[in-house]
Protein backbone atom coordinates (compact mmCIF):
# COMPACT_ATOMS: atom_id res chain seq x y z
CA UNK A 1 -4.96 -1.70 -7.52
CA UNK A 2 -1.81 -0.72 -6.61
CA UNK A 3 1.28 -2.59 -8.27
CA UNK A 4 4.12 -4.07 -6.04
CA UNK A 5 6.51 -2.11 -8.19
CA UNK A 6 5.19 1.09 -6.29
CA UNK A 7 3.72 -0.61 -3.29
CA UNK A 8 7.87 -1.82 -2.53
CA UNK A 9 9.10 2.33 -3.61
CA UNK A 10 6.87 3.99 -1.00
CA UNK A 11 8.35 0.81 1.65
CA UNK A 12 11.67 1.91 0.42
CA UNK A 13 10.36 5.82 0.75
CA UNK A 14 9.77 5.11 4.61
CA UNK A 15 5.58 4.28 4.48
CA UNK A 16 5.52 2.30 7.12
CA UNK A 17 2.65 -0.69 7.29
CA UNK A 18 1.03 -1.22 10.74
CA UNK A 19 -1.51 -4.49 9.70
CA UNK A 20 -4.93 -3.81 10.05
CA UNK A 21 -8.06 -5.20 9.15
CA UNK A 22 -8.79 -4.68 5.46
CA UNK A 23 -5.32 -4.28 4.73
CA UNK A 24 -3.88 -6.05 1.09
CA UNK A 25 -0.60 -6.94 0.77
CA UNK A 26 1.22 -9.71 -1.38
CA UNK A 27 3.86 -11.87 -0.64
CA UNK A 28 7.30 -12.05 -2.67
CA UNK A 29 9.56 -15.12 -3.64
CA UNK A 30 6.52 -17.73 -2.64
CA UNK A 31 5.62 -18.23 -5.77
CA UNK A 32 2.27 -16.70 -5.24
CA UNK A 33 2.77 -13.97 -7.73
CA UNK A 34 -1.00 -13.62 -9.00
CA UNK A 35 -2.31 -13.80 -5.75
CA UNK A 36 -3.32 -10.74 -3.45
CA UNK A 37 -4.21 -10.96 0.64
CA UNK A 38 -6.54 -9.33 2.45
CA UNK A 39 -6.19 -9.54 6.04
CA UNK A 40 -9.07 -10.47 8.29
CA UNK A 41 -9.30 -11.57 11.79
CA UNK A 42 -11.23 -14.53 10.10
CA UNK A 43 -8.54 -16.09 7.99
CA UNK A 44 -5.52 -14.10 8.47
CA UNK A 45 -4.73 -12.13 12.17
CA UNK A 46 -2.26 -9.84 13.46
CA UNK A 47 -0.15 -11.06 16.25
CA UNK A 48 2.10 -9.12 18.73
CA UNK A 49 4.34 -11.88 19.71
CA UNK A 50 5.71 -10.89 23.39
CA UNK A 51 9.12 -10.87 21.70
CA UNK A 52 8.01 -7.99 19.63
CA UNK A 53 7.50 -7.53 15.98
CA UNK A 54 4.33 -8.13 14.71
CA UNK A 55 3.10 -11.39 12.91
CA UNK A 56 0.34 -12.09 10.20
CA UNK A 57 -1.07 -15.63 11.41
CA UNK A 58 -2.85 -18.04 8.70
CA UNK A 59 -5.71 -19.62 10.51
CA UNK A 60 -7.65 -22.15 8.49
CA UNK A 61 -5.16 -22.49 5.52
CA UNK A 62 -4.98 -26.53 6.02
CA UNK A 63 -3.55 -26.38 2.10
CA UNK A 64 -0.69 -23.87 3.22
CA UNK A 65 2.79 -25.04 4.93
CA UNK A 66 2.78 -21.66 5.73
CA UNK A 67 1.74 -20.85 9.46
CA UNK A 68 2.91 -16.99 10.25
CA UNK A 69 5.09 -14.63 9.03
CA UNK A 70 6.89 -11.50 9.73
CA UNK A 71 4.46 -8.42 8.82
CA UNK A 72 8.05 -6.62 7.00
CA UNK A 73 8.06 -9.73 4.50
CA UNK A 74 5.14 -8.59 3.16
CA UNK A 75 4.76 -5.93 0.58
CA UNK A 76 1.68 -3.84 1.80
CA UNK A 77 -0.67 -2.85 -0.83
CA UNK A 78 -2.38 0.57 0.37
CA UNK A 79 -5.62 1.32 -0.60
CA UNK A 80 -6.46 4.67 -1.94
CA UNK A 81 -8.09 6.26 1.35
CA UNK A 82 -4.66 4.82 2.88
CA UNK A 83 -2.66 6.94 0.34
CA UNK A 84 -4.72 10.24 0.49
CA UNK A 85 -4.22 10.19 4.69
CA UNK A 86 -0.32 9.64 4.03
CA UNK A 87 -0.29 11.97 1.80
CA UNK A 88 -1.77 14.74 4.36
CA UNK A 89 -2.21 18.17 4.85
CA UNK A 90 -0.17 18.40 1.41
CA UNK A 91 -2.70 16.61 -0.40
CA UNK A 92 -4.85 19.35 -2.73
CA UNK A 93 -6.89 17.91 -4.80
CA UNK A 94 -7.70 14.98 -7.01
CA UNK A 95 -8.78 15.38 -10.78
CA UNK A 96 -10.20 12.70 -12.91
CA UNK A 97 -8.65 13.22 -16.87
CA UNK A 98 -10.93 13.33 -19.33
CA UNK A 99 -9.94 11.53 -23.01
CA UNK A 100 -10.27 7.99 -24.54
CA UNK A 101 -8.08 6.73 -21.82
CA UNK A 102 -8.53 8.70 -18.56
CA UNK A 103 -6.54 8.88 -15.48
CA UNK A 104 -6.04 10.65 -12.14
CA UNK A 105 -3.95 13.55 -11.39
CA UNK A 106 -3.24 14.29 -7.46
CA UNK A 107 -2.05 17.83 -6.58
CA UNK A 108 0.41 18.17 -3.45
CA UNK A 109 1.33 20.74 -2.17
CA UNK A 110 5.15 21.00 0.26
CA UNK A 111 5.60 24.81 1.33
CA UNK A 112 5.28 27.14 -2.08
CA UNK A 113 6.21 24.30 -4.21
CA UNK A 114 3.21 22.57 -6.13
CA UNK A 115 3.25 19.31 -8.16
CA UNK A 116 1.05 17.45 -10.01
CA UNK A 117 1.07 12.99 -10.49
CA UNK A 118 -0.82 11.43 -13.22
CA UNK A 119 -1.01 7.87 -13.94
CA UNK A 120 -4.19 5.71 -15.04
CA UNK A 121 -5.05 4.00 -11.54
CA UNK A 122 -6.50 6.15 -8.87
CA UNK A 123 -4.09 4.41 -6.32
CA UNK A 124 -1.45 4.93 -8.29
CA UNK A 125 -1.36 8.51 -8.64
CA UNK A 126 -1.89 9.26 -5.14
CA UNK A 127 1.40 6.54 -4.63
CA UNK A 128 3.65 8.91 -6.94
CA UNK A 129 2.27 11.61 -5.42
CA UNK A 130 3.40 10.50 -2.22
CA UNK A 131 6.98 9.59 -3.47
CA UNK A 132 7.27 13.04 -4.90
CA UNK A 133 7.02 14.52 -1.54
CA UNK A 134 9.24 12.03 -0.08
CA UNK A 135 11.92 12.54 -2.61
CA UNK A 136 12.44 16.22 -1.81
């Protein structure tokens, strides 16, 4: 899974988080460290407020003082299908490492220039990947 480290440098890189079934994210300065969300219209929905913004509601959560919150307070997790279709037409490939301790590499492409991301976690790689290209 993807760290909050990275998850909060591709917010900062401009990946912008529309909520949406599935989704994980995690919630800073609650003291909820350990704990990842996953939102579901069961538990936790998306609300569009007429006042705009978007809202994740907590439905059910009787042990929470915690009723909604703003979606941006969240740090979205993105899962690694969620990565690859950010990552786009620049995306090339995705090799698995071979050794004692494997990892991923993910190949982007941006124009002639070609660059390879390796880390240990699948999700991860694509993620640094994907700040690569948004550092240039």
């Amino acid at each position: 899974m993807l760290s909050v480290e990275l998850a909060r440098a591709l917010r900062r890189a401009g990946l912008v988080w529309h909520p949406a079934n599935g989704d994980r994210f995690h919630l800073p300065d609650r003291d909820l460290d350990d704990q990842v969300f996953v939102l579901s219209d069961m538990v936790i929905e998306r609300l569009q407020p007429p006042s705009g913004g978007e809202l994740l509601a907590f439905n059910g959560t009787t042990e929470w003082a915690l009723d909604s919150l703003e979606a941006d307070e969240a740090v979205w997790l993105p899962r690694e299908e969620q990565l690859r279709a950010a990552l786009g037409e620049e995306f090339v490939s995705l090799e698995l490492l071979p050794g004692e301790q494997p990892g991923y590499a993910v190949t982007t492409r941006s124009g002639e220039a070609t660059s390879r991301c390796v880390d240990v976690d699948v999700e991860s790689a694509y993620a640094r990947a994907l700040l690569a290209l948004r550092q240039r």
